[in-house]
N, C-alpha and C. Protein backbone atom coordinates (compact mmCIF):
# COMPACT_ATOMS: atom_id res chain seq x y z
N UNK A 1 -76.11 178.22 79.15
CA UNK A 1 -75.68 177.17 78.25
C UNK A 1 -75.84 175.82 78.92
N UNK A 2 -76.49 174.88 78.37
CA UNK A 2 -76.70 173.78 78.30
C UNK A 2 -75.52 172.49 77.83
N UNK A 3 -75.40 171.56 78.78
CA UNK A 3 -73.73 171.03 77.69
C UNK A 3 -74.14 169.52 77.55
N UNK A 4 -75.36 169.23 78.12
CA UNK A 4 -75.71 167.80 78.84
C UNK A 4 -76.40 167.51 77.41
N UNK A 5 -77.44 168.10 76.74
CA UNK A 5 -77.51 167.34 75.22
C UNK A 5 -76.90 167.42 74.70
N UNK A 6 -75.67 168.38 74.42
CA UNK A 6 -74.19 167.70 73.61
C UNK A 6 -73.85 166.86 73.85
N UNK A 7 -73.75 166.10 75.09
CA UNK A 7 -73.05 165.09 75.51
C UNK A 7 -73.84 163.88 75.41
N UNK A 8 -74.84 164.28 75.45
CA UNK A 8 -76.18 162.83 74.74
C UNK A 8 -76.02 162.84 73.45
N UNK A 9 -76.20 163.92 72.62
CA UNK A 9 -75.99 163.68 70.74
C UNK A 9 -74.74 163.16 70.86
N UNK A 10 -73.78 163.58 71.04
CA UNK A 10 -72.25 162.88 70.54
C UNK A 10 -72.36 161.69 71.18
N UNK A 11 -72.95 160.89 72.41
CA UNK A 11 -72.89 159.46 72.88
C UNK A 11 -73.80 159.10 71.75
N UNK A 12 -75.25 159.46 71.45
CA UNK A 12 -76.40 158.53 70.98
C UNK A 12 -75.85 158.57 69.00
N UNK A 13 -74.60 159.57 68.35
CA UNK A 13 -74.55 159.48 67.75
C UNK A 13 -72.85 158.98 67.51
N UNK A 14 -72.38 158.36 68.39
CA UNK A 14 -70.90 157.26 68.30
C UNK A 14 -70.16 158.31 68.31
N UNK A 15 -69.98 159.96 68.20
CA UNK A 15 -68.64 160.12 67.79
C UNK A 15 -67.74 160.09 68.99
N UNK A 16 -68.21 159.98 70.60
CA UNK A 16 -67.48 159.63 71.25
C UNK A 16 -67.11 158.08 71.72
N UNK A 17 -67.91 157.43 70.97
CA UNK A 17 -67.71 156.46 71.48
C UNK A 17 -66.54 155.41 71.10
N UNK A 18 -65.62 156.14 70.14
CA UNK A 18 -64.28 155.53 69.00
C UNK A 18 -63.15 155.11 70.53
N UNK A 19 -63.57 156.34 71.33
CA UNK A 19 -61.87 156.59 72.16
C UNK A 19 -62.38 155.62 73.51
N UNK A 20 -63.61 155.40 73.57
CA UNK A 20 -64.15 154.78 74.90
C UNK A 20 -63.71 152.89 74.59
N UNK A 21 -64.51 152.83 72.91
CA UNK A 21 -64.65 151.02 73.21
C UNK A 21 -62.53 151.26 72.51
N UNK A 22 -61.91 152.02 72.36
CA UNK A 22 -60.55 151.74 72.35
C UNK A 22 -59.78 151.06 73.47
N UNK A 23 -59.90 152.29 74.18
CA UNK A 23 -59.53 151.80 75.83
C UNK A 23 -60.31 150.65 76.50
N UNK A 24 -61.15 150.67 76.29
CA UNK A 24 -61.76 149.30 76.54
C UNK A 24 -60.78 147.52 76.12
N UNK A 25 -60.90 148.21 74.92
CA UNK A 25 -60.56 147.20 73.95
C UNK A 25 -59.17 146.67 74.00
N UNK A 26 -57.86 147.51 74.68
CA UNK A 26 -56.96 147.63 75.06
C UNK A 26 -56.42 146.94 76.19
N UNK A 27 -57.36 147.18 77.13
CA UNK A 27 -57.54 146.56 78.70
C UNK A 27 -58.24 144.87 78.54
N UNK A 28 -59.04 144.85 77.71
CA UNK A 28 -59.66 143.84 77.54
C UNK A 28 -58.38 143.05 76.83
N UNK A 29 -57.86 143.12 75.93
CA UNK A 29 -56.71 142.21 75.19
C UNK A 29 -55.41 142.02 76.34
N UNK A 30 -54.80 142.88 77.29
CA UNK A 30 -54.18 142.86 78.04
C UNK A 30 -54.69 141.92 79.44
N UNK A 31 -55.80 141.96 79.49
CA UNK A 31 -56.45 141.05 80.88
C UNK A 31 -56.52 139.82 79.91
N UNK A 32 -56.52 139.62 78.77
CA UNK A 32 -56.91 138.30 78.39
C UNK A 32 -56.13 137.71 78.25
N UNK A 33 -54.84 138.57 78.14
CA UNK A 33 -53.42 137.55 77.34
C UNK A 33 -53.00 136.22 77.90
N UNK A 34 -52.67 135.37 77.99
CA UNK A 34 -51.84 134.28 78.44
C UNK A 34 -50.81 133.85 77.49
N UNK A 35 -50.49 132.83 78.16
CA UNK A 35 -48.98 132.05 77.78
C UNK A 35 -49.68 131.28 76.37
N UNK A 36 -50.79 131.45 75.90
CA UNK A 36 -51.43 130.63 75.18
C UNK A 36 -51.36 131.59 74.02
N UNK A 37 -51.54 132.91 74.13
CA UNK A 37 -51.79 134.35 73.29
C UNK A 37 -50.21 134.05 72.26
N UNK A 38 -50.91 134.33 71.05
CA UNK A 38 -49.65 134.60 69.80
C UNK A 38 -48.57 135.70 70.44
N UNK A 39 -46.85 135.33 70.40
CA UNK A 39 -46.64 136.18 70.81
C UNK A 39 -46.44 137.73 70.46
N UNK A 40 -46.80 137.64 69.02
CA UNK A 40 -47.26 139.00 68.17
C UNK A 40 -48.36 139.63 68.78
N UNK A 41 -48.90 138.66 69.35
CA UNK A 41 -50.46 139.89 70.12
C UNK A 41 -49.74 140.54 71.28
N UNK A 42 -48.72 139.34 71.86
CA UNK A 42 -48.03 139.90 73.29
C UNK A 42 -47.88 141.35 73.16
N UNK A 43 -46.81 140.98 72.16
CA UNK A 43 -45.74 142.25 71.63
C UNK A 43 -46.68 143.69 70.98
N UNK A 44 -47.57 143.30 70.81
CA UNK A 44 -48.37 145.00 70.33
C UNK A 44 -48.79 145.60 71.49
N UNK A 45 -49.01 144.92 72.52
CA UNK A 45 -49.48 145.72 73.71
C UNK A 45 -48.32 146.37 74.70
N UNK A 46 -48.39 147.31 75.16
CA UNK A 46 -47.41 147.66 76.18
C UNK A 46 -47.09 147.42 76.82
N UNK A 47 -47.79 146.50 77.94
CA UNK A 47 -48.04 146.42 79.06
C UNK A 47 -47.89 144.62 79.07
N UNK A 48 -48.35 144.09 77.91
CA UNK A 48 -47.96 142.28 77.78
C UNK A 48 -46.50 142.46 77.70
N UNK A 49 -46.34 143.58 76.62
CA UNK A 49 -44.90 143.27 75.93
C UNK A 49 -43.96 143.28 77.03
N UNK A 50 -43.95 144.15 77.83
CA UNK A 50 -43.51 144.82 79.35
C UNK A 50 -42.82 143.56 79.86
N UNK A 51 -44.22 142.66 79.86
CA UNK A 51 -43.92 141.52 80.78
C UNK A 51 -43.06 140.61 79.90
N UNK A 52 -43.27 140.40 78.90
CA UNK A 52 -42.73 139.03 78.21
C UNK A 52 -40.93 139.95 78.41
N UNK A 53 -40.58 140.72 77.87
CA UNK A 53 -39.38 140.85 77.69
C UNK A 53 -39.08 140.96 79.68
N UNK A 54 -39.49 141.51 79.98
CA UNK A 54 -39.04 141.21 81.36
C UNK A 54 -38.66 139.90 81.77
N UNK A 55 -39.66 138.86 81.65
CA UNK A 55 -38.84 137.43 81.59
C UNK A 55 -37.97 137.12 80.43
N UNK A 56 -38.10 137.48 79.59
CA UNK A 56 -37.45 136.81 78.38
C UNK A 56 -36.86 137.87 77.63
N UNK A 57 -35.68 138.94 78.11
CA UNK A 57 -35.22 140.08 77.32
C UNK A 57 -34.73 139.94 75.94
N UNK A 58 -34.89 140.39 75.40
CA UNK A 58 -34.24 140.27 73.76
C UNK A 58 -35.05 139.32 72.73
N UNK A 59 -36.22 139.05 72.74
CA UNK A 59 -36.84 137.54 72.75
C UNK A 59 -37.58 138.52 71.09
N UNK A 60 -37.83 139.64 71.44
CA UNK A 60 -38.67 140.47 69.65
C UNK A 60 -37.12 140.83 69.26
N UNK A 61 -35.97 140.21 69.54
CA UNK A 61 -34.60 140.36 68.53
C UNK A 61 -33.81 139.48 68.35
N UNK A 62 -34.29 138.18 68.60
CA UNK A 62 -33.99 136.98 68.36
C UNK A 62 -34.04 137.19 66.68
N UNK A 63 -33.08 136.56 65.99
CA UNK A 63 -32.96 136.05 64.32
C UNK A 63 -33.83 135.90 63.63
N UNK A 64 -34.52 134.74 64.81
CA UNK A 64 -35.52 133.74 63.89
C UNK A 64 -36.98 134.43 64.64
N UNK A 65 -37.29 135.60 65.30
CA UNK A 65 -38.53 136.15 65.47
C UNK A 65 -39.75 135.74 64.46
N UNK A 66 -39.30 136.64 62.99
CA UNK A 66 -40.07 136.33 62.29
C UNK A 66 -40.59 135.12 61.90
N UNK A 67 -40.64 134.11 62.24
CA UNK A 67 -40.64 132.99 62.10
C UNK A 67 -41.64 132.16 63.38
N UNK A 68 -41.35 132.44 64.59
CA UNK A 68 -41.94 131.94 65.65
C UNK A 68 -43.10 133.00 66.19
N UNK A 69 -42.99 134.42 65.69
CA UNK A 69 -44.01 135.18 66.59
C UNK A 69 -45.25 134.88 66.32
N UNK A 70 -45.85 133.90 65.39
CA UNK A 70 -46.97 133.54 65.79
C UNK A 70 -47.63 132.36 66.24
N UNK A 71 -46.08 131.69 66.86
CA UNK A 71 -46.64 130.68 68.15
C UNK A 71 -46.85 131.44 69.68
N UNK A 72 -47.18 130.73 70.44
CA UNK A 72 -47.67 130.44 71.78
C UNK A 72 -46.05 130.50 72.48
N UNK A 73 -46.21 131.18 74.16
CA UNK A 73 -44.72 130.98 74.64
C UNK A 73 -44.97 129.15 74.93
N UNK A 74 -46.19 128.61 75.04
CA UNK A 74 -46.09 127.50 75.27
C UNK A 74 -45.63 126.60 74.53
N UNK A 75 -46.34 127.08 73.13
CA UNK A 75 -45.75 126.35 71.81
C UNK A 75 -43.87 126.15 71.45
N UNK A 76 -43.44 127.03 71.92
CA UNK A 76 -41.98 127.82 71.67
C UNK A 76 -41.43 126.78 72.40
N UNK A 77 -41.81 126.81 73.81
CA UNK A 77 -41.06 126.15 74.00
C UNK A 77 -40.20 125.03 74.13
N UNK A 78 -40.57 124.27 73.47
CA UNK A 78 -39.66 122.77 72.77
C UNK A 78 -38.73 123.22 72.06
N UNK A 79 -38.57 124.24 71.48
CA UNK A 79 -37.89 124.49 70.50
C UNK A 79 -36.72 125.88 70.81
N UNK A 80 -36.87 126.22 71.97
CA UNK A 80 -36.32 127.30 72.72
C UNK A 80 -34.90 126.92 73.41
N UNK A 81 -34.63 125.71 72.98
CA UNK A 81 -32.84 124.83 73.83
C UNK A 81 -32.99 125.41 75.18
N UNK A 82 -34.17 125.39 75.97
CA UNK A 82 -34.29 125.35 77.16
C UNK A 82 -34.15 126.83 77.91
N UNK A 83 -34.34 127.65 77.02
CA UNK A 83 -34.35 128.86 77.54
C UNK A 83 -35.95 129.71 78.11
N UNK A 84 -36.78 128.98 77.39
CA UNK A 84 -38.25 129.15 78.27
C UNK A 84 -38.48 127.95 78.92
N UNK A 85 -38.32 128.32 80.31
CA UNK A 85 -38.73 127.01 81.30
C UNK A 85 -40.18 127.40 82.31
N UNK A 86 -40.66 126.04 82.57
CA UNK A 86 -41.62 126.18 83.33
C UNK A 86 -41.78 127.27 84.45
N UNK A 87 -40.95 127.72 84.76
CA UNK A 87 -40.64 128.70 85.66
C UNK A 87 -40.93 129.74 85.21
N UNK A 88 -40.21 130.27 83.99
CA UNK A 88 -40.54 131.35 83.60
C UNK A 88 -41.75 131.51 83.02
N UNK A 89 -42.26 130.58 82.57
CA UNK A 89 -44.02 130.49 81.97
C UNK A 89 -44.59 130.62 83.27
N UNK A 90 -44.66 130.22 84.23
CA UNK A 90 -45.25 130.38 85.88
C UNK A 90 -44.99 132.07 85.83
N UNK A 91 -44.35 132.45 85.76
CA UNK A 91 -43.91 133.82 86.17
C UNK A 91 -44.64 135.00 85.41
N UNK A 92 -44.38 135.00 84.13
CA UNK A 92 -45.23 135.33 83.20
C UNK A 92 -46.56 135.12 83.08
N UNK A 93 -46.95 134.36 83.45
CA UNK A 93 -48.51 134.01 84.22
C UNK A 93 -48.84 134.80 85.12
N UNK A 94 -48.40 134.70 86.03
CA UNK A 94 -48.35 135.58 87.72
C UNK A 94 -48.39 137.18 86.76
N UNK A 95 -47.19 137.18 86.19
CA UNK A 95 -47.10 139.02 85.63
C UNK A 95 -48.74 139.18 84.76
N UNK A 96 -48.99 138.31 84.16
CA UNK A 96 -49.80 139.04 82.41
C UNK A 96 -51.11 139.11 84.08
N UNK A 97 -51.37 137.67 84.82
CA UNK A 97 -52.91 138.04 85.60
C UNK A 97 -52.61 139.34 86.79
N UNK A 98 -51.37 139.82 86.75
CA UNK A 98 -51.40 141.04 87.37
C UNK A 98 -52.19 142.23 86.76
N UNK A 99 -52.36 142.13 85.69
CA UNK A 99 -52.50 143.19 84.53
C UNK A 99 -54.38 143.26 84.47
N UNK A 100 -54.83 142.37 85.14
CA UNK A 100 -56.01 142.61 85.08
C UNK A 100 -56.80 142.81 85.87
């Protein structure tokens, strides 16, 4: 038995290729994130989300979520009564370029 043209038809015909550009695609949105990234994109990933609530716990159960998750932590913060500070945007920086 032969297994090596199965494994060429299923590459040259995509059906493996759904689970490959996934993970790809996954890693790629997670290495890209910054403090600049909506924080709804943060929050779908595991591994962003990880980080943002690590600096900022409770932050996807804030009231007014619905409302701000599709600004920037940069954007937010004017409007945050001083609870995202430069510090913690530094930090969160340092965490999300760990991730890649």
């Amino acid at each position: 038995m032969k297994f090596a043209p199965l494994a060429a038809l299923l590459l040259l015909t995509g059906t493996a290729a759904p689970a490959l550009a996934d993970a790809h695609t996954e890693a790629t949105e997670a290495a890209a994130a910054t403090i600049n990234t909506p924080i709804e994109k943060l929050m779908a990933d595991d591994a962003t989300k990880a980080v943002v609530l690590a600096n900022l716990p409770g932050i996807d159960e804030h009231p007014a979520y619905g409302q701000f998750k599709g600004m920037s932590l940069v954007e937010l913060k004017p409007w945050s009564q001083g609870l995202i500070t430069d510090e913690i945007l530094e930090k969160i920086t340092a965490d999300l370029a760990a991730l890649a």
